[in-house]
Protein backbone atom coordinates (compact mmCIF):
# COMPACT_ATOMS: atom_id res chain seq x y z
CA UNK A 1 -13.33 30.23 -29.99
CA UNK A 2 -9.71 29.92 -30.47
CA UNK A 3 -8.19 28.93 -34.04
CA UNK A 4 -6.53 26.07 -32.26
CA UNK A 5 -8.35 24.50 -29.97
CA UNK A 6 -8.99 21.36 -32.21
CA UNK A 7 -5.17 20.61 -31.35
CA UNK A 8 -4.65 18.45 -28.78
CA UNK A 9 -3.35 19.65 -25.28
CA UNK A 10 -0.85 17.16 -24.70
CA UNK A 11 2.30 16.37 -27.28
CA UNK A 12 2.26 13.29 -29.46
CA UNK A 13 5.31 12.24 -28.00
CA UNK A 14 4.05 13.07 -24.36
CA UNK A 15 1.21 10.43 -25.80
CA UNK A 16 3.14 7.77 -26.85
CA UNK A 17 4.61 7.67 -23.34
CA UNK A 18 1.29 7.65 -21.72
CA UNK A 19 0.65 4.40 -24.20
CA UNK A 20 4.02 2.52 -22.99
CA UNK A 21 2.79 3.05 -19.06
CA UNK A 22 -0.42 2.01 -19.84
CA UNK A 23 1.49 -1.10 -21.41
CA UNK A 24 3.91 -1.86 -18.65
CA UNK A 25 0.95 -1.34 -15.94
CA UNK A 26 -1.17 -3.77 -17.76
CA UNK A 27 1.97 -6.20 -18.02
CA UNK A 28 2.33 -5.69 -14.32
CA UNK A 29 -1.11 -7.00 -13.49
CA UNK A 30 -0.92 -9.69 -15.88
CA UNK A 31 2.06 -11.21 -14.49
CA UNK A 32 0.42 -11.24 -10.94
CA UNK A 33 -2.67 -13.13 -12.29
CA UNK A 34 -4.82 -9.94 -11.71
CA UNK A 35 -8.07 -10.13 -14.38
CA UNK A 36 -8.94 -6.49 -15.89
CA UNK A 37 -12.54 -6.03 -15.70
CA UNK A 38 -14.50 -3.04 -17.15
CA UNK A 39 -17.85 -1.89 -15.28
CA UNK A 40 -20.40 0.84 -16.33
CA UNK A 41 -19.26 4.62 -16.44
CA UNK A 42 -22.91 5.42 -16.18
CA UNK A 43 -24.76 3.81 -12.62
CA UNK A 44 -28.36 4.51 -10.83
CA UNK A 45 -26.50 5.62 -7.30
CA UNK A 46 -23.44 7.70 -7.04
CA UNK A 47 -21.30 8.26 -4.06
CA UNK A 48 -22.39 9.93 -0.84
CA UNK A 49 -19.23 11.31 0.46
CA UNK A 50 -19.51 15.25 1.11
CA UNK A 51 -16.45 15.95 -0.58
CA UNK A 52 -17.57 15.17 -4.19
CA UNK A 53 -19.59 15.90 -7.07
CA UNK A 54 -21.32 13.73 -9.29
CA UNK A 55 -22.17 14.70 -13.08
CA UNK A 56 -26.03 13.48 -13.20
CA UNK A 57 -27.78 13.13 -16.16
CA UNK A 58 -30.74 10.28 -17.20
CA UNK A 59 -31.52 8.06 -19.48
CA UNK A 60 -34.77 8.31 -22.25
CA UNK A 61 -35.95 4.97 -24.11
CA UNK A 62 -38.27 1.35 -23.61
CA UNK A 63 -39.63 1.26 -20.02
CA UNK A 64 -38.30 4.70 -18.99
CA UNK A 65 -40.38 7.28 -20.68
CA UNK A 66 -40.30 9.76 -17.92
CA UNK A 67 -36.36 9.22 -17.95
CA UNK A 68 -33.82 6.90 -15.51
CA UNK A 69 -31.79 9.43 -13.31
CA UNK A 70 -27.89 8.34 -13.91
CA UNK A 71 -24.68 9.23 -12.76
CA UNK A 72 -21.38 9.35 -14.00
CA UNK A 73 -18.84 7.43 -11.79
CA UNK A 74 -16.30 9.60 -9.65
CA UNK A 75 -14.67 5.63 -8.97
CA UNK A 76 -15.32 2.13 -10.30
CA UNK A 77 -15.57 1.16 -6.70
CA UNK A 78 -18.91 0.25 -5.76
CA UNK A 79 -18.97 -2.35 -9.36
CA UNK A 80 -15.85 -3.32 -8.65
CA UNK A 81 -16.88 -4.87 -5.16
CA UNK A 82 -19.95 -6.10 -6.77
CA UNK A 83 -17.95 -8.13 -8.78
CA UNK A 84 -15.97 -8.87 -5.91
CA UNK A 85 -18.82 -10.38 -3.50
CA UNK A 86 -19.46 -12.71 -7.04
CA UNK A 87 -16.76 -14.41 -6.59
CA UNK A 88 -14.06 -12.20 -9.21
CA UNK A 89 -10.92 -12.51 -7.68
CA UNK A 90 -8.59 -10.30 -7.67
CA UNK A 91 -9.72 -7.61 -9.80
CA UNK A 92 -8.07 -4.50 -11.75
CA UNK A 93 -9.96 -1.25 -13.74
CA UNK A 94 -8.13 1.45 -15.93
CA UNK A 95 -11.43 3.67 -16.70
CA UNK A 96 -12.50 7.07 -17.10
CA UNK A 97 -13.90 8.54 -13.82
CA UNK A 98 -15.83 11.94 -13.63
CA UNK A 99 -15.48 14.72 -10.67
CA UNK A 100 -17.98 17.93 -11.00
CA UNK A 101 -14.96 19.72 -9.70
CA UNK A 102 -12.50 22.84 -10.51
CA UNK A 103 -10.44 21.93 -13.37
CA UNK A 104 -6.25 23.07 -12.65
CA UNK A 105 -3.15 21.74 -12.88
CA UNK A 106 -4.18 18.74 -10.84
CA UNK A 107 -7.53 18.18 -11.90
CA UNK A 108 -9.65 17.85 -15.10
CA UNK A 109 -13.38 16.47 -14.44
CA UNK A 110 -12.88 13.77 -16.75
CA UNK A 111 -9.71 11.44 -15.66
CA UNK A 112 -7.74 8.12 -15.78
CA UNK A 113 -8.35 6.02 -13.22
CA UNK A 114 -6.33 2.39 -11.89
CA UNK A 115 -7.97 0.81 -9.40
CA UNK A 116 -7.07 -2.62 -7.97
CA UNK A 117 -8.38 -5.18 -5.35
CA UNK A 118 -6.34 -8.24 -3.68
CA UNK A 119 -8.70 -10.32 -1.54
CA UNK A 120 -6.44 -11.59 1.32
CA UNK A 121 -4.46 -8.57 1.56
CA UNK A 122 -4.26 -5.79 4.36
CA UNK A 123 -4.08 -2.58 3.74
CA UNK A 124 -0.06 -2.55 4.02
CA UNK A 125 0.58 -5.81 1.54
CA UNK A 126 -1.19 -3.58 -0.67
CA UNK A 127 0.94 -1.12 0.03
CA UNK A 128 4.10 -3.25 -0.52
CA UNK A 129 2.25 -3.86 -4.25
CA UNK A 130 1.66 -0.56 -4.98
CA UNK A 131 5.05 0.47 -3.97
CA UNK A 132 6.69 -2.64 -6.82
CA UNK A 133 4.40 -0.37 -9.10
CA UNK A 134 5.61 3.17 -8.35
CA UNK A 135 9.07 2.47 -8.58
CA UNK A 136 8.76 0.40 -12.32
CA UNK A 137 6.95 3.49 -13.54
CA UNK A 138 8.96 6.29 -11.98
CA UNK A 139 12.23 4.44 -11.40
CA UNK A 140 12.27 5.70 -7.47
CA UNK A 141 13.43 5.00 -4.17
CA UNK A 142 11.13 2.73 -2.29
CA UNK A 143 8.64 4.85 -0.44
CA UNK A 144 8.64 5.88 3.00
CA UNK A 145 5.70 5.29 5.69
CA UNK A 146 4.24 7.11 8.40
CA UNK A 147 1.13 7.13 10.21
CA UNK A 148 -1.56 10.65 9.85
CA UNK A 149 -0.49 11.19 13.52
CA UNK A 150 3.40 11.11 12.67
CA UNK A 151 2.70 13.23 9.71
CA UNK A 152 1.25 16.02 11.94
CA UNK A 153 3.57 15.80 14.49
CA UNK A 154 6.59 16.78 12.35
CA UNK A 155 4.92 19.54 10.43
CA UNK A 156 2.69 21.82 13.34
CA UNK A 157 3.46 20.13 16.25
CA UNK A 158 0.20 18.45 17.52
CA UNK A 159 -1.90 14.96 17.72
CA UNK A 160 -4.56 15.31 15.33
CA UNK A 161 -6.33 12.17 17.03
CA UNK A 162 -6.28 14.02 20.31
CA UNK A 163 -6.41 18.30 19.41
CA UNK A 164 -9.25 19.65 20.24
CA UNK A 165 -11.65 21.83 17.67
CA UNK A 166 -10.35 24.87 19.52
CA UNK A 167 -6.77 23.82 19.37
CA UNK A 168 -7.16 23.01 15.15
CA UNK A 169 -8.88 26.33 15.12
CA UNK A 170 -5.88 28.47 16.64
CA UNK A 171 -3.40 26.75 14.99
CA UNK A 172 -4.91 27.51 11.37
CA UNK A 173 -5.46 30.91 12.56
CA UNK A 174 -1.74 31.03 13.30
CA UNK A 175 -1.09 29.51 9.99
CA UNK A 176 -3.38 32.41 8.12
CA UNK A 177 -6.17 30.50 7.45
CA UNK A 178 -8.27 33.05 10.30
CA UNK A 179 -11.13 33.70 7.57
CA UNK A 180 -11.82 30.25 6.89
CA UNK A 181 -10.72 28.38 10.61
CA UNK A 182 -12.23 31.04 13.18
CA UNK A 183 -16.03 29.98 12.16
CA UNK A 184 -15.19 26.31 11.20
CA UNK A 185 -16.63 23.93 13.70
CA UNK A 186 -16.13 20.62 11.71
CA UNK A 187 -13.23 18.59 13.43
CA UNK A 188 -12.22 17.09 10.20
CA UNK A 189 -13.04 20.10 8.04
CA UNK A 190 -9.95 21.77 10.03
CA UNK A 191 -7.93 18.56 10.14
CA UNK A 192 -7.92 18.70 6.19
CA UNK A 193 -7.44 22.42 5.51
CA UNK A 194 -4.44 21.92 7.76
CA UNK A 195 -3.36 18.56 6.03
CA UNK A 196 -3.76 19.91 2.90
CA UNK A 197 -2.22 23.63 3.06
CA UNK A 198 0.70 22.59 5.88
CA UNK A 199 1.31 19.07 5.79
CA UNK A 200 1.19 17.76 2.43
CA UNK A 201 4.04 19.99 1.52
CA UNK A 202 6.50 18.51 3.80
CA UNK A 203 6.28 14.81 2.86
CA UNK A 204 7.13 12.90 -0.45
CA UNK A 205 9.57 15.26 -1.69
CA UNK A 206 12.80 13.33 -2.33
CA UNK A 207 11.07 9.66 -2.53
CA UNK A 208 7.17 8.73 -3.13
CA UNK A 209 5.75 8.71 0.76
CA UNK A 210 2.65 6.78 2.44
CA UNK A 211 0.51 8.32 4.67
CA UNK A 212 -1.42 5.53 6.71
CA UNK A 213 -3.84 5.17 9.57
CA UNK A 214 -6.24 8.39 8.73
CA UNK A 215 -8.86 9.45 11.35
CA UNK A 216 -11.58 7.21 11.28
CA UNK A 217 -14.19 9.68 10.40
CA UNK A 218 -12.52 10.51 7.11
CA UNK A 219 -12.39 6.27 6.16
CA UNK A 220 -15.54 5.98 4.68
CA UNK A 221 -15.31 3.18 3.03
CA UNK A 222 -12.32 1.51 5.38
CA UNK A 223 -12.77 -0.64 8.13
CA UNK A 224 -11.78 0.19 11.47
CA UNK A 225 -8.16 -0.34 13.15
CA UNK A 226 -8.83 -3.37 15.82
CA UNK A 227 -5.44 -1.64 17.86
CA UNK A 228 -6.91 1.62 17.79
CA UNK A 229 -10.55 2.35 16.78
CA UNK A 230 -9.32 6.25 16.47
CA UNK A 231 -7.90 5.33 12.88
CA UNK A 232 -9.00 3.25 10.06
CA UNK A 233 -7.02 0.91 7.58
CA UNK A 234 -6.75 3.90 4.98
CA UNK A 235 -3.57 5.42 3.21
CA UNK A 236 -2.51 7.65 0.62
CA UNK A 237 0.77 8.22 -1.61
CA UNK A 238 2.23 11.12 -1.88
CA UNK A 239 5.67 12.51 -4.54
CA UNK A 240 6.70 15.54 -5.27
CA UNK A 241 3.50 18.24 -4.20
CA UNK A 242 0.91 15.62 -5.74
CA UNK A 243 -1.80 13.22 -4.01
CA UNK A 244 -1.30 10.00 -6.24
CA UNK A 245 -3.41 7.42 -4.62
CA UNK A 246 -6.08 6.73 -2.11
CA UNK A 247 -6.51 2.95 -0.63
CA UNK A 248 -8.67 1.57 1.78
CA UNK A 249 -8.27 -1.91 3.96
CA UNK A 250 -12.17 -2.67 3.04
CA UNK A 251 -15.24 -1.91 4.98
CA UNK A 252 -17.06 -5.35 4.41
CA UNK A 253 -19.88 -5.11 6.99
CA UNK A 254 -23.07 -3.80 5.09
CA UNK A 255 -24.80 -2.67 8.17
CA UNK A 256 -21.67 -0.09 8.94
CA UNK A 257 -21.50 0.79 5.27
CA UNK A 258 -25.46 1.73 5.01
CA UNK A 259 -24.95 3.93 8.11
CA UNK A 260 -21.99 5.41 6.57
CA UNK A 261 -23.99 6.69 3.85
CA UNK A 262 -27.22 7.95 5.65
CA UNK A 263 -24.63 9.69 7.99
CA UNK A 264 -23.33 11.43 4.67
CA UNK A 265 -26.56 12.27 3.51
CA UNK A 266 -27.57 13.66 7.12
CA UNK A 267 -24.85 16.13 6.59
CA UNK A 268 -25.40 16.66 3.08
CA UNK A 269 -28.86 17.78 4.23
CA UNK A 270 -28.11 19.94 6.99
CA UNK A 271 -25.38 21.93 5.00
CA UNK A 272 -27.46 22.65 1.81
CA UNK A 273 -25.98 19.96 -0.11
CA UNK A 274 -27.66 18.00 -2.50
CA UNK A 275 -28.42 13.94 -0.86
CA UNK A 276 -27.56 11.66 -3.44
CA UNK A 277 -29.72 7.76 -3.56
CA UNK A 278 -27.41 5.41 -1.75
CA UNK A 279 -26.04 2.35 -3.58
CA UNK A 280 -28.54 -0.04 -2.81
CA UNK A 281 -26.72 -3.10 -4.87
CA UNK A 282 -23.58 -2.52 -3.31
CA UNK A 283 -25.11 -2.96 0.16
CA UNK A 284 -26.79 -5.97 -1.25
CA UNK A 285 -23.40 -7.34 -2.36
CA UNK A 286 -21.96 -6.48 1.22
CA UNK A 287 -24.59 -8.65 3.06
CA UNK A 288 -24.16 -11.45 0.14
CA UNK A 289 -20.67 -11.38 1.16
CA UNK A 290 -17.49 -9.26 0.35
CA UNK A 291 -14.58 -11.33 1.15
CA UNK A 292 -11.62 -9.44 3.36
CA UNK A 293 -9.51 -7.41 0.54
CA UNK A 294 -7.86 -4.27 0.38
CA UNK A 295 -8.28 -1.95 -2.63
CA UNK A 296 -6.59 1.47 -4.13
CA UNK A 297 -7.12 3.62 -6.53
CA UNK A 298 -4.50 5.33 -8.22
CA UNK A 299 -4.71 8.71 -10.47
CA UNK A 300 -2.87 7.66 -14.16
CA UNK A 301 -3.17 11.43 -15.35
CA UNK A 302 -0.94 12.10 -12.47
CA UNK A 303 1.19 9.28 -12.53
CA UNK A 304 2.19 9.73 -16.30
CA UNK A 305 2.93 13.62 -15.30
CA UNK A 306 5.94 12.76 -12.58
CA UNK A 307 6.46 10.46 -15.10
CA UNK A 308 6.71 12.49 -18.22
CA UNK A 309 8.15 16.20 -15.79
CA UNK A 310 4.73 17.65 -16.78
CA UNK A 311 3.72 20.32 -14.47
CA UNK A 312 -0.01 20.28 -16.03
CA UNK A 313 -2.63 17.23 -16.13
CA UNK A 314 -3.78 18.89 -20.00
CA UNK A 315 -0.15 17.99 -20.71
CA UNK A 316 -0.50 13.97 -20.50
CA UNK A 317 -4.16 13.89 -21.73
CA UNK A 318 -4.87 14.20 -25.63
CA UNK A 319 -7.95 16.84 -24.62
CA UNK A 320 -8.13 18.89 -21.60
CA UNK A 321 -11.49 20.31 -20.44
CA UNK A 322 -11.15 23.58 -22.62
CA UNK A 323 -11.08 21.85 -25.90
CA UNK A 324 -13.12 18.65 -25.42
């Protein structure tokens, strides 16, 4: 082991910084009447989707002898709306969230997480919110909007509501992703290799950008468009080559949600992934009753790095993954 890995990875100064966002963010809530809650980092059900990976571990004492499977939270989400469907209000979280994922530039397993929810809003007053809070912390432009299908259009040229597999298969061929594309048969598998590796790139450069309307298979946890049942009420914000935030108008119907998650755990299955237990008090709190809200969460690792012109997440966090 290194001499100096009991340094931390980040500056001091770099750290006070992080503090005074932290403070203004807080301030920012405060002033709209939004109560900061704090919900367990450790929960009996994790999340389903297929794109992440929980940390499980369990729990040893009175009553559990043979041990209480647990799992470290990749969101505050599924509390959050708990608290939500008891009548909380509008609700905000800075936590630490946990992704069994590579650790880069980008990425550490353990991160900062803000996540908000405004019963009443839609998915684009909650953009106009988000927006107030980008541009006190990074002192930008306001952000530009366009829909997942615009997005496409302007980078490769096609409708990604509309392409078919074969059509998203030659095109990342074309765009050298052959090895990966030519034995790909998962419509939204291709759709995000191509958003990622061709599309991303050309939006939010100059000013912070959201991406709305995604494909509703990759909406999880968003409720369907009523104008177009292609697309659901998510979006994303985008600045300068980094994915900030992810926000969903919410899925409220517990029926939908359930299905939702056997359908992840379906795939899961048939692709040698590991099914994780679905949420069972979060459906519970759907049918009780989650009023109509909209919710985001937003990455404050990343947000303190545009902040700070840090081109590394160990820069804005006292200890990266190497020296925790």
């Amino acid at each position: 082991m290194s001499i100096d890995l009991w340094q931390p990875s980040a500056q001091v100064n770099t750290l006070a910084q992080r503090a005074t966002i932290l403070r203004a963010i807080r301030e920012f809530f405060y002033q709209r009447q939004v109560m900061e809650v704090e919900t367990p980092s450790l929960s009996s059900a994790s999340v389903t989707d297929v794109h992440l990976a929980s940390f499980k571990t369990q729990f040893i004492g009175p009553g559990y002898a043979q041990g209480l499977p647990l799992y470290l939270q990749t969101s505050p989400e599924f509390a959050m709306k708990r608290l939500l469907a008891a009548g909380s209000g509008a609700i905000y979280q800075i936590c630490k969230a946990f992704r069994n994922e590579e650790a880069g530039n980008h990425h550490n397993p353990e991160f900062t997480m803000l996540e908000w929810y405004r019963p009443g809003f839609d998915e684009f007053s909650l953009m106009d919110e988000m927006d107030e809070l980008i541009q006190l912390i990074l002192n930008v432009q306001p952000a530009k909007r366009l829909t997942y299908q615009q997005v496409f259009e302007q980078a490769l040229g096609i409708d990604p509501l509309t392409a078919t597999i074969a059509q998203l298969q030659n095109i990342a061929c074309e765009q050298g992703f052959a090895d990966i594309a030519k034995h790909e048969t998962h419509r939204d598998t291709l759709l995000q290799l191509l958003f990622c590796m061709k599309v991303e790139p050309t939006i939010g450069q100059d000013k912070p950008c959201f991406v709305y309307h995604f494909p509703a298979s990759q909406a999880a946890l968003a409720s369907i468009c009523e104008h177009d049942t292609r697309v659901a009420g998510r979006f994303e914000l985008y600045y300068q080559n980094m994915e900030l935030a992810n926000g969903f108008n919410e899925l409220t119907n517990a029926q939908e949600q359930a299905k939702r998650f056997n359908d992840d755990n379906v795939y899961r299955n048939a692709n040698n992934l590991t099914a994780v237990p679905i949420d069972t008090r979060l459906i519970a709190a759907l049918e009780h009753g989650l009023p109509q809200c909209a919710g985001v969460a937003l990455g404050i690792d990343r947000l303190v790095m545009l902040a700070t012109d840090k081109n590394s997440i160990k820069e804005v966090i006292a200890f990266d993954v190497e020296r925790a």
